[in-house]
Protein backbone atom coordinates (compact mmCIF):
# COMPACT_ATOMS: atom_id res chain seq x y z
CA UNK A 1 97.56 73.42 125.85
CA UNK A 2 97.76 76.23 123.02
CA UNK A 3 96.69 79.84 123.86
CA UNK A 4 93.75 79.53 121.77
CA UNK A 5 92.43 76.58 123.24
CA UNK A 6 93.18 77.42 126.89
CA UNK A 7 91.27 80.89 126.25
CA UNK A 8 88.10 79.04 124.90
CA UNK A 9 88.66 76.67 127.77
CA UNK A 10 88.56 79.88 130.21
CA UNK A 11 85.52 81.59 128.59
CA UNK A 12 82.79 78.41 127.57
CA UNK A 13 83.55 76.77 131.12
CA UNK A 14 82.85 80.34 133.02
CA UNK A 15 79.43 80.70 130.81
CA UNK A 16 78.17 76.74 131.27
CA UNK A 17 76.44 75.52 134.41
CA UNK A 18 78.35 71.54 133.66
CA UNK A 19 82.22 73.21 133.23
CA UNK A 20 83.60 68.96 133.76
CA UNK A 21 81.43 68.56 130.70
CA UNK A 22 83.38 70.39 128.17
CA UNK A 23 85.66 69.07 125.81
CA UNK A 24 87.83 71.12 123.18
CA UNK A 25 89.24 68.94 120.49
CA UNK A 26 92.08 71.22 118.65
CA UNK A 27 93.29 70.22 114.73
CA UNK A 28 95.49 72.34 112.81
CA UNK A 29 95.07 71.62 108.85
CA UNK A 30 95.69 74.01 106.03
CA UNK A 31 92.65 76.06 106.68
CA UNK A 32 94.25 76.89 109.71
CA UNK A 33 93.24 75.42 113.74
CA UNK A 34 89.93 74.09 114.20
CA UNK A 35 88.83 73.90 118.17
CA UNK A 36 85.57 71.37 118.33
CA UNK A 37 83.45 72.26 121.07
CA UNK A 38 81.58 70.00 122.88
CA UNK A 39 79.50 71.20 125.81
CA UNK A 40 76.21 69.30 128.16
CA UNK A 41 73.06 69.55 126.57
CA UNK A 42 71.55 71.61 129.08
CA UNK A 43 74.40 74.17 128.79
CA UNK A 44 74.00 74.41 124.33
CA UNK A 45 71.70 77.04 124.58
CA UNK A 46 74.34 79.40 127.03
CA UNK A 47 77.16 78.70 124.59
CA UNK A 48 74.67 79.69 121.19
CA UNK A 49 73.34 82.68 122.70
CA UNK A 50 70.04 84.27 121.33
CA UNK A 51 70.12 84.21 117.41
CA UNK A 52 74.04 83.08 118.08
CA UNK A 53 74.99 85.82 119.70
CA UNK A 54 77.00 84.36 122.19
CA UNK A 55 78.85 81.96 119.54
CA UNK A 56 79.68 84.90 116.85
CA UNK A 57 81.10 86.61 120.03
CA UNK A 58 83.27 83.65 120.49
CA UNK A 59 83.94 83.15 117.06
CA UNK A 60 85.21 86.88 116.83
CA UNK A 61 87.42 86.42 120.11
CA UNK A 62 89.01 83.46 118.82
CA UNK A 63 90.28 84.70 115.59
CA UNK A 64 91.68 87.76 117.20
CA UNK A 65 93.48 85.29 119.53
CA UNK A 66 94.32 83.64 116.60
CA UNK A 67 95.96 86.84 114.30
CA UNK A 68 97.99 87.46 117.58
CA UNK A 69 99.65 84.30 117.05
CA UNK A 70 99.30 84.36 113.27
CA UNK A 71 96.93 81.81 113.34
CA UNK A 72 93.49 81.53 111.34
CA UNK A 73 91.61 79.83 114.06
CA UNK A 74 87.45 78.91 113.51
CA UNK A 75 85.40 76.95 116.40
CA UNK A 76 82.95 74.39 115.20
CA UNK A 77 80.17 73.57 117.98
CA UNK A 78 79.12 70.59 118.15
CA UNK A 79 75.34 69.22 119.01
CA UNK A 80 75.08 66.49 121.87
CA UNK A 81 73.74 63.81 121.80
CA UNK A 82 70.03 64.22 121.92
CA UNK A 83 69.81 67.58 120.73
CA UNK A 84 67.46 69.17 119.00
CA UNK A 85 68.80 68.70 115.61
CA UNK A 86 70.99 71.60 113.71
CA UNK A 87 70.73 74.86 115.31
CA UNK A 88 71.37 78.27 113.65
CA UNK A 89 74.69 78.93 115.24
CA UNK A 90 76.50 77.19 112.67
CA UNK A 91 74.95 79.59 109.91
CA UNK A 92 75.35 82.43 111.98
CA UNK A 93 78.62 81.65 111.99
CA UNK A 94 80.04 81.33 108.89
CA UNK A 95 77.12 83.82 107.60
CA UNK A 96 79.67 86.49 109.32
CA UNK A 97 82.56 85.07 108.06
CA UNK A 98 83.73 87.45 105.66
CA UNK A 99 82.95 90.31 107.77
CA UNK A 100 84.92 89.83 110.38
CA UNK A 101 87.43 88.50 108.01
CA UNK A 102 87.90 92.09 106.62
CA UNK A 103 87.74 93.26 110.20
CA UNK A 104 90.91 91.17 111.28
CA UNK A 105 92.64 92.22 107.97
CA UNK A 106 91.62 96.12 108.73
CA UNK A 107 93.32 95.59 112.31
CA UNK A 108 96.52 94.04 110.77
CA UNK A 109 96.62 97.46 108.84
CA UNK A 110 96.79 99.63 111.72
């Protein structure tokens, strides 16, 4: 198991109340390495966070995981069966994209 993956592994199953229930799926394509996150129902609204807080945090972790082993690295989050349809952690997702974007390029700077 990659760093990256093994970290998310380490932080979503600490924050869920159903830890067997996650699954991380990792691809590498030329965007980079994509970890899919699948988590229980009942657990989707620990892993969003109010307004996705809790998934920007993620998202943020991840890619600094990610410039430490010159990787671009994004999480998608996926909605279980059943759910409630799309939620706004996706948008607030890649709404923040290009902010912390310039954030990992002003830390490669330093």
């Amino acid at each position: 198991m990659e760093r990256d993956q093994a970290f998310l592994e380490s932080v979503v199953k600490s924050l869920v109340d159903y830890p067997d229930d996650v699954v991380i799926e990792r691809t590498i394509d030329e965007m980079g390495v994509l970890l899919t996150l699948k988590v229980n129902k009942a657990d989707m609204g620990q892993i969003v966070g109010r307004a996705g807080s809790t998934a920007k945090a993620i998202r943020s972790l991840l890619r600094i995981v990610g410039m430490k082993n010159n990787a671009r690295v994004n999480l998608k989050i996926l909605e279980p069966e059943g759910g409630t349809g799309p939620h706004h952690h996706e948008e607030a997702g890649s709404a923040s994209t290009s902010a912390i974007d310039q954030a990992m390029e002003d830390l490669k700077n330093l």
